[in-house]
Protein backbone atom coordinates (compact mmCIF):
# COMPACT_ATOMS: atom_id res chain seq x y z
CA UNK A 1 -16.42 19.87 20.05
CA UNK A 2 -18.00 23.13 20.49
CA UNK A 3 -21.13 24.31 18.37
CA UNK A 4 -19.61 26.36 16.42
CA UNK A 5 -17.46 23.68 15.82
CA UNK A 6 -20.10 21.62 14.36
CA UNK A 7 -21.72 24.08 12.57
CA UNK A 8 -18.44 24.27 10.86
CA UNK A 9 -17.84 20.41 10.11
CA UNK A 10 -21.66 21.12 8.64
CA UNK A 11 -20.63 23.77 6.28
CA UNK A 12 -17.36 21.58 4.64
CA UNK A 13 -19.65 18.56 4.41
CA UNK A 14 -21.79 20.62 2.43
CA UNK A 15 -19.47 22.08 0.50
CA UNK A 16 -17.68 18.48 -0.04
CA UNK A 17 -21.22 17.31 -1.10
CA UNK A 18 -21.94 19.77 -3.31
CA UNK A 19 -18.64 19.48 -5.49
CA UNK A 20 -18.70 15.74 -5.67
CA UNK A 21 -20.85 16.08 -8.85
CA UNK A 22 -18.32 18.37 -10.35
CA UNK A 23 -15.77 15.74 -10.17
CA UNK A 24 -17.82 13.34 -12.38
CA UNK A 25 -18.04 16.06 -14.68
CA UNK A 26 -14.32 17.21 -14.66
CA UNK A 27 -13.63 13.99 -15.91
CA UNK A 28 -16.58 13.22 -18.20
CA UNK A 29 -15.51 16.45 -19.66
CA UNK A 30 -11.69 15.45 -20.48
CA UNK A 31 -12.39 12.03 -21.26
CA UNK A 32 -10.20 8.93 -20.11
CA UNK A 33 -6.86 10.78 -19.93
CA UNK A 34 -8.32 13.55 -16.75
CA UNK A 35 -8.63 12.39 -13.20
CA UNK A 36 -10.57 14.78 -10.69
CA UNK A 37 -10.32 14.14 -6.93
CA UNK A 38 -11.54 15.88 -4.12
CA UNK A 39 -9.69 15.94 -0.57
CA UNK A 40 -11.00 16.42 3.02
CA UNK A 41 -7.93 17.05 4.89
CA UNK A 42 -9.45 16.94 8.02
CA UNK A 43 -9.03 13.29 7.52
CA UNK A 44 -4.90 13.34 5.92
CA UNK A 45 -4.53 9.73 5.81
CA UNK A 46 -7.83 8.96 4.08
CA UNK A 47 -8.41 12.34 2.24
CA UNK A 48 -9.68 11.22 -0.77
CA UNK A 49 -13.51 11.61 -0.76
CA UNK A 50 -14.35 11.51 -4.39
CA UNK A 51 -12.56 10.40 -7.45
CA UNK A 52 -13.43 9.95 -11.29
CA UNK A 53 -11.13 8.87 -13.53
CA UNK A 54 -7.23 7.19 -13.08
CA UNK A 55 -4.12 8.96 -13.90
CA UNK A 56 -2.09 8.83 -10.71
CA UNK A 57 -4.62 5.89 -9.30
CA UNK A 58 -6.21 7.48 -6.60
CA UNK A 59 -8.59 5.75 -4.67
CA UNK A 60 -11.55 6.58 -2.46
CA UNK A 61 -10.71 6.66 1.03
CA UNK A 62 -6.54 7.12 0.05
CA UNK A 63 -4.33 9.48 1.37
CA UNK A 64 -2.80 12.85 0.25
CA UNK A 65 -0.18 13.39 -1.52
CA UNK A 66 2.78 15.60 -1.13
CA UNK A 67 0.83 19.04 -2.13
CA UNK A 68 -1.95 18.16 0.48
CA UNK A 69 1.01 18.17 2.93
CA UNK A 70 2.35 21.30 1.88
CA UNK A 71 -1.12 22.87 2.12
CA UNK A 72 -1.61 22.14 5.47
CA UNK A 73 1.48 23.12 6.46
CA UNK A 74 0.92 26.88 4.53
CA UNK A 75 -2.45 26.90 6.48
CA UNK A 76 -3.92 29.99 5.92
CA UNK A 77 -0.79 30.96 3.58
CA UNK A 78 -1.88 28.37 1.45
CA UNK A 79 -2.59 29.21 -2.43
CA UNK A 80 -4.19 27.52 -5.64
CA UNK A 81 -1.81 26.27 -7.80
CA UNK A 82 -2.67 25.92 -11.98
CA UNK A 83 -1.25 24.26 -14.74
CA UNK A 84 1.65 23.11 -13.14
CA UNK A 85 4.03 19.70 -14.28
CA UNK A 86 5.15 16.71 -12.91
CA UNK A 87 6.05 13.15 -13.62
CA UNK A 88 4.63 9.95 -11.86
CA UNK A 89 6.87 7.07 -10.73
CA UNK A 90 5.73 5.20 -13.74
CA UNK A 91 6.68 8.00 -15.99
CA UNK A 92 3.74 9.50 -17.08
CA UNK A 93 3.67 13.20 -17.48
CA UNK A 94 1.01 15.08 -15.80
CA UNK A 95 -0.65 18.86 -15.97
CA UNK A 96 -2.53 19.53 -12.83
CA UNK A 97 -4.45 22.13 -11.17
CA UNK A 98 -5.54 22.66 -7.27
CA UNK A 99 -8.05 25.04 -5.89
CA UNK A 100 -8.10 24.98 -2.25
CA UNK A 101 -11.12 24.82 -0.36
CA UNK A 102 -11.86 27.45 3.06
CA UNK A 103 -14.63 27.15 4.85
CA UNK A 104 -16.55 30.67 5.73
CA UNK A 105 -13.69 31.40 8.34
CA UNK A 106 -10.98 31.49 5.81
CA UNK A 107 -9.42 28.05 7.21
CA UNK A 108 -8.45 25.52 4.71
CA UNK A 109 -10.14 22.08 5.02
CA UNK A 110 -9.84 20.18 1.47
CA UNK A 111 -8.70 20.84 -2.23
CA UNK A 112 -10.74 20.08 -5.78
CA UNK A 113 -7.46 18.70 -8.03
CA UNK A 114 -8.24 17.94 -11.87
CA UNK A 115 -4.87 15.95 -13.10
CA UNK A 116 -4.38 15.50 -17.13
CA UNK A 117 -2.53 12.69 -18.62
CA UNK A 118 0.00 15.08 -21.15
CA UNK A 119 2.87 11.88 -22.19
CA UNK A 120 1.53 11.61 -25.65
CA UNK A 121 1.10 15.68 -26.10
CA UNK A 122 5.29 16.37 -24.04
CA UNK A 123 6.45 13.23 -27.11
CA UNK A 124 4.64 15.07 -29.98
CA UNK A 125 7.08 18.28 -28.28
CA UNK A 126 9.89 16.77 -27.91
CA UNK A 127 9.83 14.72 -31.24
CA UNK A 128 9.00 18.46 -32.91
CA UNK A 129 11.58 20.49 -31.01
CA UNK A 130 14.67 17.42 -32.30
CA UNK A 131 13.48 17.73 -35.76
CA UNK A 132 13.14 21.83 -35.35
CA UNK A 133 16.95 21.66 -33.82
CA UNK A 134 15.07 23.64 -30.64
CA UNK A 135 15.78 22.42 -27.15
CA UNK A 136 13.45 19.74 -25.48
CA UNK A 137 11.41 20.49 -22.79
CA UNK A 138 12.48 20.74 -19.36
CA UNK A 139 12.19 17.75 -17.49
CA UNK A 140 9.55 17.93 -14.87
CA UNK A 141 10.04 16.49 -11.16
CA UNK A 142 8.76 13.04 -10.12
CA UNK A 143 6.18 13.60 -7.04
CA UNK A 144 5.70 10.75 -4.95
CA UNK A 145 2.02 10.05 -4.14
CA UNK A 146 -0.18 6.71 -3.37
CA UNK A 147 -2.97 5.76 -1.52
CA UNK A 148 -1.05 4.77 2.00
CA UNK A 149 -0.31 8.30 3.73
CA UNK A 150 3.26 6.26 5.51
CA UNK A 151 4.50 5.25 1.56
CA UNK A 152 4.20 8.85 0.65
CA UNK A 153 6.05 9.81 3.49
CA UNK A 154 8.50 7.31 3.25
CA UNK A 155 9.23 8.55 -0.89
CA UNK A 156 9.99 12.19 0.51
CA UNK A 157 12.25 11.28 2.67
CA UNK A 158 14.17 8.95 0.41
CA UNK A 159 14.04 11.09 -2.30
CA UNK A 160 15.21 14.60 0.22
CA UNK A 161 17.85 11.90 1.43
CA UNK A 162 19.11 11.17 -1.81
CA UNK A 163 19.57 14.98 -2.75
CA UNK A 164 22.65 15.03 -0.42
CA UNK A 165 23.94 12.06 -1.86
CA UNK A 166 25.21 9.88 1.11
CA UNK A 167 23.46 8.16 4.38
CA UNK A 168 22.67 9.75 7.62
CA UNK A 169 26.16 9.00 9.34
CA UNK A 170 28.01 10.88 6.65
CA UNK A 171 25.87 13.72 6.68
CA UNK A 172 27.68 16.99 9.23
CA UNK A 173 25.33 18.64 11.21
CA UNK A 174 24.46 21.72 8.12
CA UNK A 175 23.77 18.94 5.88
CA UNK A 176 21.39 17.51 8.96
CA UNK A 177 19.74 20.17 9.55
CA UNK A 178 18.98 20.97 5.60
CA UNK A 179 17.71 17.84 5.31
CA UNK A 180 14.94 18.25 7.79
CA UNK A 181 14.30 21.66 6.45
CA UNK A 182 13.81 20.39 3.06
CA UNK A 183 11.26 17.63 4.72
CA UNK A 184 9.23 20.67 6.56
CA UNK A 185 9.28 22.69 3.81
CA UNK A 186 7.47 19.61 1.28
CA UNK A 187 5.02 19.72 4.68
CA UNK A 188 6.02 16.31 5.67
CA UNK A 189 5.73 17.36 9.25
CA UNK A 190 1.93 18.47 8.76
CA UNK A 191 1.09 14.64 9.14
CA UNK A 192 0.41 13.14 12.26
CA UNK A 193 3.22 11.17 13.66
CA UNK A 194 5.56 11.90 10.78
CA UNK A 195 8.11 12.48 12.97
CA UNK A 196 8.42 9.23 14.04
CA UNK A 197 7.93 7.92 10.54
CA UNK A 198 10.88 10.29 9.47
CA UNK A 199 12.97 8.86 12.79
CA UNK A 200 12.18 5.16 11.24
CA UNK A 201 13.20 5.86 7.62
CA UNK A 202 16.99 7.82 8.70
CA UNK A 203 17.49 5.32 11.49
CA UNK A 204 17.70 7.52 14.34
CA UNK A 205 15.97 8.19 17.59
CA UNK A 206 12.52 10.06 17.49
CA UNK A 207 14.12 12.31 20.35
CA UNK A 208 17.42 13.27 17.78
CA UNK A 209 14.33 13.68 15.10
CA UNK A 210 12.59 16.61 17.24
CA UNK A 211 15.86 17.60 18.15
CA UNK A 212 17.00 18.18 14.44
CA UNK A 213 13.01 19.48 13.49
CA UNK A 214 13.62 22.46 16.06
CA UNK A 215 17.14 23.54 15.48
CA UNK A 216 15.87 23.44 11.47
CA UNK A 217 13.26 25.46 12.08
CA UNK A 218 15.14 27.74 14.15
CA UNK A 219 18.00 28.28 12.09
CA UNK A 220 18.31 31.74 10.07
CA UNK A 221 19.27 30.01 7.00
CA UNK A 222 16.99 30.15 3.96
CA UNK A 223 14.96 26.94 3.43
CA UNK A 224 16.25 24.51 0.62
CA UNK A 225 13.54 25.42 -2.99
CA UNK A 226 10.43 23.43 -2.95
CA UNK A 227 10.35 21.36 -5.67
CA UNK A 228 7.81 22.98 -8.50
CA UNK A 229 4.84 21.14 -10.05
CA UNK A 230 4.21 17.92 -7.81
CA UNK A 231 0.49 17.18 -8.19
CA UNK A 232 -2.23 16.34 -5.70
């Protein structure tokens, strides 16, 4: 590592340091139903640096989630996202926000993500829009997201696989090749040896894997839409 390396690594510890007190107060602020965590992704499998509160049960020292993935994979592209929706895999529906965090070069190194527990608030809606004779909100997407980086992997896959609705072997080489650009476009393949993760989950070769990566990322065709609103 160079020095200017290091004087880097300096500057987004110091910057991770000094916005570890705003997550206690994030949360104090919202009460029980906010969760604040802040990410080093220099670190993707053990990203999570500081948490305060529990809504999608983030832990110290867990991994990012599908949005972390996405960020790195945007690099410098990447954008802060507000007030968007999703759904946990127990149900609950959640309003979350990320800033991302550059270091004095412009590169992107973490992310400060405030999550708000909104079930009760979406019922109150939905109960008032059936009496009203209104339609009911829009269902928001189900982001997969845990503390082990390979379970969070594993859920995009299943759930991109499940989107063509049949297994590997039934799948022609367009449906293939969507697949995998569906799984690089949700930044799966920002992760470190996610390619052989993805290889494990589909049951094929890692070679067939990078094979299928390339010719996705070659191809002219339009990548599949990113799902909208997973949280961090």
């Amino acid at each position: 590592m160079t020095r200017d390396e290091q004087g880097l690594d300096r500057e987004r510890d110091a910057i991770l340091a000094a916005l570890r007190p705003v997550v206690d107060s994030l949360a104090a602020t919202f009460g029980p139903l906010c969760e604040a965590v802040l990410h080093d992704y220099r670190s993707p499998e053990k990203s999570v640096v500081a948490v305060a509160g529990s809504v999608t049960g983030r832990e110290v020292g867990g991994a990012m989630s599908e949005i972390g993935m996405r960020v790195l994979a945007r690099g410098e592209r990447a954008t802060d996202e507000w007030n968007y929706l999703t759904r946990t895999g127990t149900g609950r529906l959640v309003k979350s926000s990320t800033t991302v965090l550059r270091d004095s070069t412009g590169a992107v190194f973490g992310a400060l993500c405030v999550n708000l527990d909104v079930t009760a608030v979406s019922q109150a809606q939905t109960l008032l829009a059936a009496l009203a004779g209104t339609d009911a909100p829009a269902e928001a997407p189900v982001t997969p997201f845990g503390n082990d980086i390979d379970a969070v992997v594993d859920a995009i896959v299943d759930t991109q696989r499940l989107r063509h609705g049949r297994g590997w072997p039934e799948l022609d080489r367009a449906e293939r090749l969507a697949l995998f650009r569906g799984l690089d476009a949700r930044g799966v393949f920002a992760v470190r040896r996610s390619v052989e993760q993805v290889a494990t989950r589909l049951g094929i070769s890692r070679a067939s894997a990078y094979h299928y990566l390339a010719q996705a990322r070659e191809t002219e065709t339009a990548p599949e839409p990113t799902p909208k609103g997973e949280h961090p």
